[in-house]
N, C-alpha and C. Protein backbone atom coordinates (compact mmCIF):
# COMPACT_ATOMS: atom_id res chain seq x y z
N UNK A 1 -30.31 -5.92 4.74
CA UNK A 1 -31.24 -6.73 5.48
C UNK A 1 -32.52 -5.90 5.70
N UNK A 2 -33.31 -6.41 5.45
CA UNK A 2 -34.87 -5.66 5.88
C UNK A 2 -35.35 -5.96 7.05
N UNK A 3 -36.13 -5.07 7.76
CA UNK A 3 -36.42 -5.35 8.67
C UNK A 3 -38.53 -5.32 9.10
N UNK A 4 -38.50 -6.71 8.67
CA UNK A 4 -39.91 -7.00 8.56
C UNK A 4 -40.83 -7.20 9.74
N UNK A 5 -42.03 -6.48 10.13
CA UNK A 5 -43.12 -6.78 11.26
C UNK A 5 -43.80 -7.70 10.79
N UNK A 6 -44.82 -8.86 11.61
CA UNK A 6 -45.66 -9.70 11.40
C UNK A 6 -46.67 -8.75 12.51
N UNK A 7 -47.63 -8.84 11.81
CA UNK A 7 -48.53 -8.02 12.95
C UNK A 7 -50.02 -9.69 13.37
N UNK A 8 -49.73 -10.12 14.19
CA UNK A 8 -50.89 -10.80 14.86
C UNK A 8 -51.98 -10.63 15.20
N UNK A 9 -53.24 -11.05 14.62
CA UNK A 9 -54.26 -10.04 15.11
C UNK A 9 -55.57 -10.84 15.56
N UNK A 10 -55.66 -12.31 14.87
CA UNK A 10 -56.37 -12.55 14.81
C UNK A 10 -56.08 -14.22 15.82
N UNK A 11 -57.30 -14.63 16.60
CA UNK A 11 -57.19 -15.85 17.21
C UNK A 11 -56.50 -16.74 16.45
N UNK A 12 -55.69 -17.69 17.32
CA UNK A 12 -55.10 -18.71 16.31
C UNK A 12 -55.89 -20.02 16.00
N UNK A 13 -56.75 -19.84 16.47
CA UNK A 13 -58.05 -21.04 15.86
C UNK A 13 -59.22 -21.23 14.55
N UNK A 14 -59.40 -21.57 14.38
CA UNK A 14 -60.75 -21.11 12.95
C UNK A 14 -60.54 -20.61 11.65
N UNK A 15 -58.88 -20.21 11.68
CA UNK A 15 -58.71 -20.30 10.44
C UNK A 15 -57.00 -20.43 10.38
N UNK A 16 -56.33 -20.22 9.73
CA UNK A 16 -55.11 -20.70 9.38
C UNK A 16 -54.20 -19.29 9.71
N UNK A 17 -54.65 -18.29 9.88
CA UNK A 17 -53.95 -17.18 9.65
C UNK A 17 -52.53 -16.95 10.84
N UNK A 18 -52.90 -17.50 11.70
CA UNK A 18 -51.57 -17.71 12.79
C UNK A 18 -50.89 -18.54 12.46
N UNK A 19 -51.34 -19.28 11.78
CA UNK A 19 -49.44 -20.39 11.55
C UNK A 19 -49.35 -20.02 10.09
N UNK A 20 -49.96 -19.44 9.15
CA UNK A 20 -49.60 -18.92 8.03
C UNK A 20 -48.64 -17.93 8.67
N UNK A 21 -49.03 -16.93 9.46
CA UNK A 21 -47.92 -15.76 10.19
C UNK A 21 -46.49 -16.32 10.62
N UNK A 22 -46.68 -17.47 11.34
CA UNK A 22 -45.81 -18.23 12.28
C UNK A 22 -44.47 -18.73 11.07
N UNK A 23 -45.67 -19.44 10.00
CA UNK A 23 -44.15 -19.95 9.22
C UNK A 23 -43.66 -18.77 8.38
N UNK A 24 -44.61 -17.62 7.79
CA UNK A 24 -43.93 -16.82 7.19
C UNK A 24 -42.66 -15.98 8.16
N UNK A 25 -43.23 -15.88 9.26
CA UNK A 25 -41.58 -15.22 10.13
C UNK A 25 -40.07 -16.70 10.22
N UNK A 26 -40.90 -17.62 10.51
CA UNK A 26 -39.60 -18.67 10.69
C UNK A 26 -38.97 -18.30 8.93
N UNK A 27 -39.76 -18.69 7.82
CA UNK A 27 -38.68 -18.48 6.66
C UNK A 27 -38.28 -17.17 6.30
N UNK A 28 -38.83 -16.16 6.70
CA UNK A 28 -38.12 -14.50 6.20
C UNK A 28 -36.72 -14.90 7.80
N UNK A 29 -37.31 -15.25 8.69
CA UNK A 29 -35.56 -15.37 9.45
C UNK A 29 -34.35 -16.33 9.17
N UNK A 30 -34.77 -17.36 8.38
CA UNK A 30 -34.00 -18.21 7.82
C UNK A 30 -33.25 -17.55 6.76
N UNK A 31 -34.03 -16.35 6.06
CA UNK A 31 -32.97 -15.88 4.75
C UNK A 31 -32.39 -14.51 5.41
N UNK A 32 -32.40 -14.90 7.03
CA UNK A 32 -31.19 -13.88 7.02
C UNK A 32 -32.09 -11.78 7.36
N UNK A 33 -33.38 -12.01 7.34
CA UNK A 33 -34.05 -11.06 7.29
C UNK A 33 -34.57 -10.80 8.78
N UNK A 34 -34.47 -9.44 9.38
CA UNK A 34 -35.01 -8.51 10.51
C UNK A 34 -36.30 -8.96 10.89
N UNK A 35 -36.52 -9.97 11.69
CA UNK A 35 -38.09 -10.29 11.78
C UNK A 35 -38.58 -10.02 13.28
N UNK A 36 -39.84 -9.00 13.42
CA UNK A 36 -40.30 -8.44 14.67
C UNK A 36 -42.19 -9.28 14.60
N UNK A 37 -41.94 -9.30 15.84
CA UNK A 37 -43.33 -9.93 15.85
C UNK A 37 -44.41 -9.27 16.98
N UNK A 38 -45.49 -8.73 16.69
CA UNK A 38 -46.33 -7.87 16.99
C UNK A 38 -48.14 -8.40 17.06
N UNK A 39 -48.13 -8.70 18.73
CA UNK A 39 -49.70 -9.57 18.27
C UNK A 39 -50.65 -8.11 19.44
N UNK A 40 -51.38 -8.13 18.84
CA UNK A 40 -52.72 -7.40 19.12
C UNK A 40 -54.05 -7.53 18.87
N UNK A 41 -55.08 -6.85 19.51
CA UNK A 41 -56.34 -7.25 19.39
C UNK A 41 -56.49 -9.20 19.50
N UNK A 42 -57.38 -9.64 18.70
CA UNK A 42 -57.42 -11.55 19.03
C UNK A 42 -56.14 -12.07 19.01
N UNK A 43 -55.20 -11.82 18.70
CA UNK A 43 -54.00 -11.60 18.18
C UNK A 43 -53.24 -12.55 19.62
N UNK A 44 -53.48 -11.62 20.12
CA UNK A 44 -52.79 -11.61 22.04
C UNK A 44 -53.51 -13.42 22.44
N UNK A 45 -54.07 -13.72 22.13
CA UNK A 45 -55.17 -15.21 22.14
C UNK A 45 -53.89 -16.22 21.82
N UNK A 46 -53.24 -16.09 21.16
CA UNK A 46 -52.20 -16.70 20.43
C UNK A 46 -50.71 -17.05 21.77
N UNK A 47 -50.82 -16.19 22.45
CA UNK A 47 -49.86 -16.18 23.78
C UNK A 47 -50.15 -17.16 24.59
N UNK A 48 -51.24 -17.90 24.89
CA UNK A 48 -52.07 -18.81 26.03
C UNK A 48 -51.70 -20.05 26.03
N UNK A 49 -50.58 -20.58 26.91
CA UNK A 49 -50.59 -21.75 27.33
C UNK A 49 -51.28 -22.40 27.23
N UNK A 50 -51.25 -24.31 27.41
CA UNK A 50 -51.89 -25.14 27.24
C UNK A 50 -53.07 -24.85 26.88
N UNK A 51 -53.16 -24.80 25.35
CA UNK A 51 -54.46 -24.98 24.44
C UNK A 51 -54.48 -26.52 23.84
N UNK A 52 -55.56 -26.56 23.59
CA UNK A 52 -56.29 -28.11 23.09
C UNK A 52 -56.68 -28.04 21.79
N UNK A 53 -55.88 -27.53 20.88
CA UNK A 53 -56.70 -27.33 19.78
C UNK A 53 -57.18 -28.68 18.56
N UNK A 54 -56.77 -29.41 18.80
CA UNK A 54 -57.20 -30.99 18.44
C UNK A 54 -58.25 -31.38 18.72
N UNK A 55 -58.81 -30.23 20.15
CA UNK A 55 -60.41 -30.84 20.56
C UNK A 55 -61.44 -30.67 19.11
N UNK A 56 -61.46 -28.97 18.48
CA UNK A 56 -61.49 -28.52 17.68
C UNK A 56 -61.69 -29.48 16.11
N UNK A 57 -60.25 -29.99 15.94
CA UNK A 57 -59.82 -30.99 14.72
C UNK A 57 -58.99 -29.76 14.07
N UNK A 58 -58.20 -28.97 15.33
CA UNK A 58 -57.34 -27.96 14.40
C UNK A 58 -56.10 -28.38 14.98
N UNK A 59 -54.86 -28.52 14.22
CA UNK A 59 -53.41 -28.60 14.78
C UNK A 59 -52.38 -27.30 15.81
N UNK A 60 -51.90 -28.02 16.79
CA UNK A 60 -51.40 -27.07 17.66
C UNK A 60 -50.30 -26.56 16.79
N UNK A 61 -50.12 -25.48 16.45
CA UNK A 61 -48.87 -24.68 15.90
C UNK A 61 -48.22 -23.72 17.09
N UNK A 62 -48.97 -23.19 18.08
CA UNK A 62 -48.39 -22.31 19.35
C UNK A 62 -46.73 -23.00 20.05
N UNK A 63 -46.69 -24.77 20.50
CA UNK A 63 -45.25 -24.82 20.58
C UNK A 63 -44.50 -24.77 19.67
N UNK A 64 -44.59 -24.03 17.86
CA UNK A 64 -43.24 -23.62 17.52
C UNK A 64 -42.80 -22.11 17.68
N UNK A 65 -44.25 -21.48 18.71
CA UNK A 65 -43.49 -19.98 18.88
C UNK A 65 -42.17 -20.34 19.71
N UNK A 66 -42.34 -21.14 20.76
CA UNK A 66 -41.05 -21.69 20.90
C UNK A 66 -39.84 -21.68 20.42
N UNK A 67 -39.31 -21.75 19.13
CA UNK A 67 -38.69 -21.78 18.35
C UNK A 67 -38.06 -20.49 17.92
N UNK A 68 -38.69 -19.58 17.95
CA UNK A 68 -38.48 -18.06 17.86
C UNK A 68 -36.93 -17.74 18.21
N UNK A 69 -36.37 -18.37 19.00
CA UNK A 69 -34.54 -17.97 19.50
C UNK A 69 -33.88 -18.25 18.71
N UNK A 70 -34.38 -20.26 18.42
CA UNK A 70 -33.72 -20.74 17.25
C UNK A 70 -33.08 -19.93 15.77
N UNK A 71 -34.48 -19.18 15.42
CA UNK A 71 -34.54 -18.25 14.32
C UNK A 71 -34.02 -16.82 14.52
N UNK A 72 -33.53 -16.67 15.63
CA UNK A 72 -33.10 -15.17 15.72
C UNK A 72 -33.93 -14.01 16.19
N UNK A 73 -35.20 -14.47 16.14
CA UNK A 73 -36.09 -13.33 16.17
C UNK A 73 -36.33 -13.43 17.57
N UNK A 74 -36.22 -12.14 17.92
CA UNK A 74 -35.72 -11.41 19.65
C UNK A 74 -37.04 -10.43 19.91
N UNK A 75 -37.39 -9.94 18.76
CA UNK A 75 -37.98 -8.92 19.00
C UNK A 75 -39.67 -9.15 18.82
N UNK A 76 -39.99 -9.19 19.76
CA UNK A 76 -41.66 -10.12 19.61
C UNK A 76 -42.43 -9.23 20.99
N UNK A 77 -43.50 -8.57 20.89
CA UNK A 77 -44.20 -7.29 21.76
C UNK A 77 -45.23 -8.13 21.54
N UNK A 78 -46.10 -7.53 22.50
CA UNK A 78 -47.76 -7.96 22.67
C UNK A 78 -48.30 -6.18 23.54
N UNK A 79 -49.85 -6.10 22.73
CA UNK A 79 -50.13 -4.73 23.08
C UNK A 79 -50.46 -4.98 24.61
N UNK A 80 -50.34 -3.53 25.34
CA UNK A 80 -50.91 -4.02 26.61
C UNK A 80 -52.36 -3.45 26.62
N UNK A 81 -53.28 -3.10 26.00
CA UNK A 81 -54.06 -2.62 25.92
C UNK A 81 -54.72 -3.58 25.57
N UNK A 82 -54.75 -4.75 24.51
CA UNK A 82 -55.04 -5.79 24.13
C UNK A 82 -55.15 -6.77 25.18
N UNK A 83 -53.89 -7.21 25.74
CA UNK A 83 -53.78 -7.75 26.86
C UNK A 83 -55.24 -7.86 27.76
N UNK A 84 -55.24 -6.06 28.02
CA UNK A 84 -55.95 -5.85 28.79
C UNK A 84 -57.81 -6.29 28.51
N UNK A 85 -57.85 -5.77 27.58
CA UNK A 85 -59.37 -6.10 27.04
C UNK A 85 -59.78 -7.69 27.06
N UNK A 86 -58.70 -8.55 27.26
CA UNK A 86 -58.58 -10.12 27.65
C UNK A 86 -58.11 -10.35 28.65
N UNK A 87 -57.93 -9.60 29.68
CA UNK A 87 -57.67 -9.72 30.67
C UNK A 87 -56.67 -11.22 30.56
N UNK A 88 -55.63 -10.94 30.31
CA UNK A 88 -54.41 -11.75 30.49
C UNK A 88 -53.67 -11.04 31.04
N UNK A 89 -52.62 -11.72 31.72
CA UNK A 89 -52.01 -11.52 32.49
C UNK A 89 -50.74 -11.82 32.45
N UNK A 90 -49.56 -10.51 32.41
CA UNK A 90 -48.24 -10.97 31.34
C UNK A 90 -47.45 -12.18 31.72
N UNK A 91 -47.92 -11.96 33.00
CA UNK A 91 -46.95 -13.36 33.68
C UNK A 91 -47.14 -15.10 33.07
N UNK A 92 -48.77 -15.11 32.82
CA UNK A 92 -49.19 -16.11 32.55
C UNK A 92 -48.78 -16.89 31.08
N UNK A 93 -48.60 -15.56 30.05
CA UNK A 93 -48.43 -16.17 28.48
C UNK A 93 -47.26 -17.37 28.37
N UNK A 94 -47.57 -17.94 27.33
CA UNK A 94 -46.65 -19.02 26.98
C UNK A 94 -44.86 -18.77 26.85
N UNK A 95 -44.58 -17.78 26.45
CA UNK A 95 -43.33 -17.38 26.19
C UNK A 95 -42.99 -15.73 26.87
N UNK A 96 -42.03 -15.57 26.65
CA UNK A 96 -41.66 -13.87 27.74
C UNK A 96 -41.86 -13.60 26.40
N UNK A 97 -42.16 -11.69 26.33
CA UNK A 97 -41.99 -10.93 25.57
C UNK A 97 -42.54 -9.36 25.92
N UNK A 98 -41.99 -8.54 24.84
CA UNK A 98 -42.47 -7.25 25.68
C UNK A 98 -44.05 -6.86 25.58
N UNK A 99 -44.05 -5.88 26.61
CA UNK A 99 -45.10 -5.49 26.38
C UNK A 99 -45.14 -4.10 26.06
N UNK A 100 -45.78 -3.79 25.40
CA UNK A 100 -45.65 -2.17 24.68
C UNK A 100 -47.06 -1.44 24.47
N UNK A 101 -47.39 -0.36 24.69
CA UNK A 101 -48.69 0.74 24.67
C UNK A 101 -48.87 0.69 23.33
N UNK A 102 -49.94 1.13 22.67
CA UNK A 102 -50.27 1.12 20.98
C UNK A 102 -49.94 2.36 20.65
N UNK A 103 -49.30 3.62 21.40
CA UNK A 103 -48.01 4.45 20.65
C UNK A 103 -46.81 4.06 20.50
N UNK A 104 -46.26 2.84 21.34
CA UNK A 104 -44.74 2.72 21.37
C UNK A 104 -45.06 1.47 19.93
N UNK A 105 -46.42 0.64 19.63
CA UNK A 105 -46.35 -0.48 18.86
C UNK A 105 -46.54 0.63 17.30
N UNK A 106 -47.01 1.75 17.59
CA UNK A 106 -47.13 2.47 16.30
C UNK A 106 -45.80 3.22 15.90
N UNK A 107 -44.82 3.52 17.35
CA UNK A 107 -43.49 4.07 16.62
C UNK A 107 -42.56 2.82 15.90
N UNK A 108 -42.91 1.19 16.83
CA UNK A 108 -42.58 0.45 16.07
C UNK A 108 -42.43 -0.19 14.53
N UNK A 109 -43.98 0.01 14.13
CA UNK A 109 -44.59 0.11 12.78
C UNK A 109 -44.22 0.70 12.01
N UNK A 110 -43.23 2.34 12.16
CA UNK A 110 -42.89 3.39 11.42
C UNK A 110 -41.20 3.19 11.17
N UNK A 111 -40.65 2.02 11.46
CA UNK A 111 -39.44 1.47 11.83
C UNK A 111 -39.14 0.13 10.75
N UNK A 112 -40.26 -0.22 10.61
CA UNK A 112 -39.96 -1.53 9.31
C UNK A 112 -40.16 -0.99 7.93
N UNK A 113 -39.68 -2.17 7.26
CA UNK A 113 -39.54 -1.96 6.19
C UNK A 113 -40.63 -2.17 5.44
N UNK A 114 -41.12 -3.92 6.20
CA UNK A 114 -42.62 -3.99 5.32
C UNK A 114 -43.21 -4.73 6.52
N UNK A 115 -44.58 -4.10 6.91
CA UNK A 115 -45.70 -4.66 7.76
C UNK A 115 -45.95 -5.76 6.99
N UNK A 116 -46.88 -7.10 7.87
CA UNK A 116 -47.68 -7.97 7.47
C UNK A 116 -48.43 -8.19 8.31
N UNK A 117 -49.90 -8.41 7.97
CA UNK A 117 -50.64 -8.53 9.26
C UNK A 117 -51.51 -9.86 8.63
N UNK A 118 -51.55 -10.67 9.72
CA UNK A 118 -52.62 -11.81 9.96
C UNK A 118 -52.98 -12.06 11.05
């Protein structure tokens, strides 16, 4: 079994790259594969409750992070440093998950098999 990071980085609005991320972790956990999920920098944007993204003419993909148990995948961090520069607030995000310093997200990184970042 491999054990694959999705690294999150970028807002989930304006372009596709968060639910491109989103479904590539739901199908690498469907075949049975180690899937960790890692959002930082715009990345952390992606955590925020009730968004409107239809105002836009973009589709909400954020309630299938939801889904994340379904698929097995447990292991899902957000930087706190990131956090911080957006002043969010851990309590507030859409789903629980850890929060980790950008040495503990870099010993993480040195732990998979294969990074992906969007």
């Amino acid at each position: 079994m491999k054990k694959i990071t999705i690294i999150f980085r970028h807002a989930p609005h304006g372009s596709a790259k968060g639910r491109e991320g989103l479904d590539f972790a739901l199908l690498s956990a469907s075949f049975e594969q180690e899937v960790s999920l890692i959002f930082v920098d715009e990345g952390v944007l992606n955590l925020l409750p009730l968004q409107t993204p239809e105002v836009i003419g973009a589709k909400d993909f954020l309630a299938a992070f939801k889904a994340l148990p379904l698929y097995d995948i447990e292991c899902v961090y957000a930087c706190r440093q990131s956090l911080a520069d957006y002043q969010l607030d851990e309590l507030a995000l859409a789903f629980p998950l850890e929060i980790k310093t950008p040495a503990e997200i870099g010993e993480l990184l040195t732990q998979a098999d294969e990074v992906f970042v969007y």
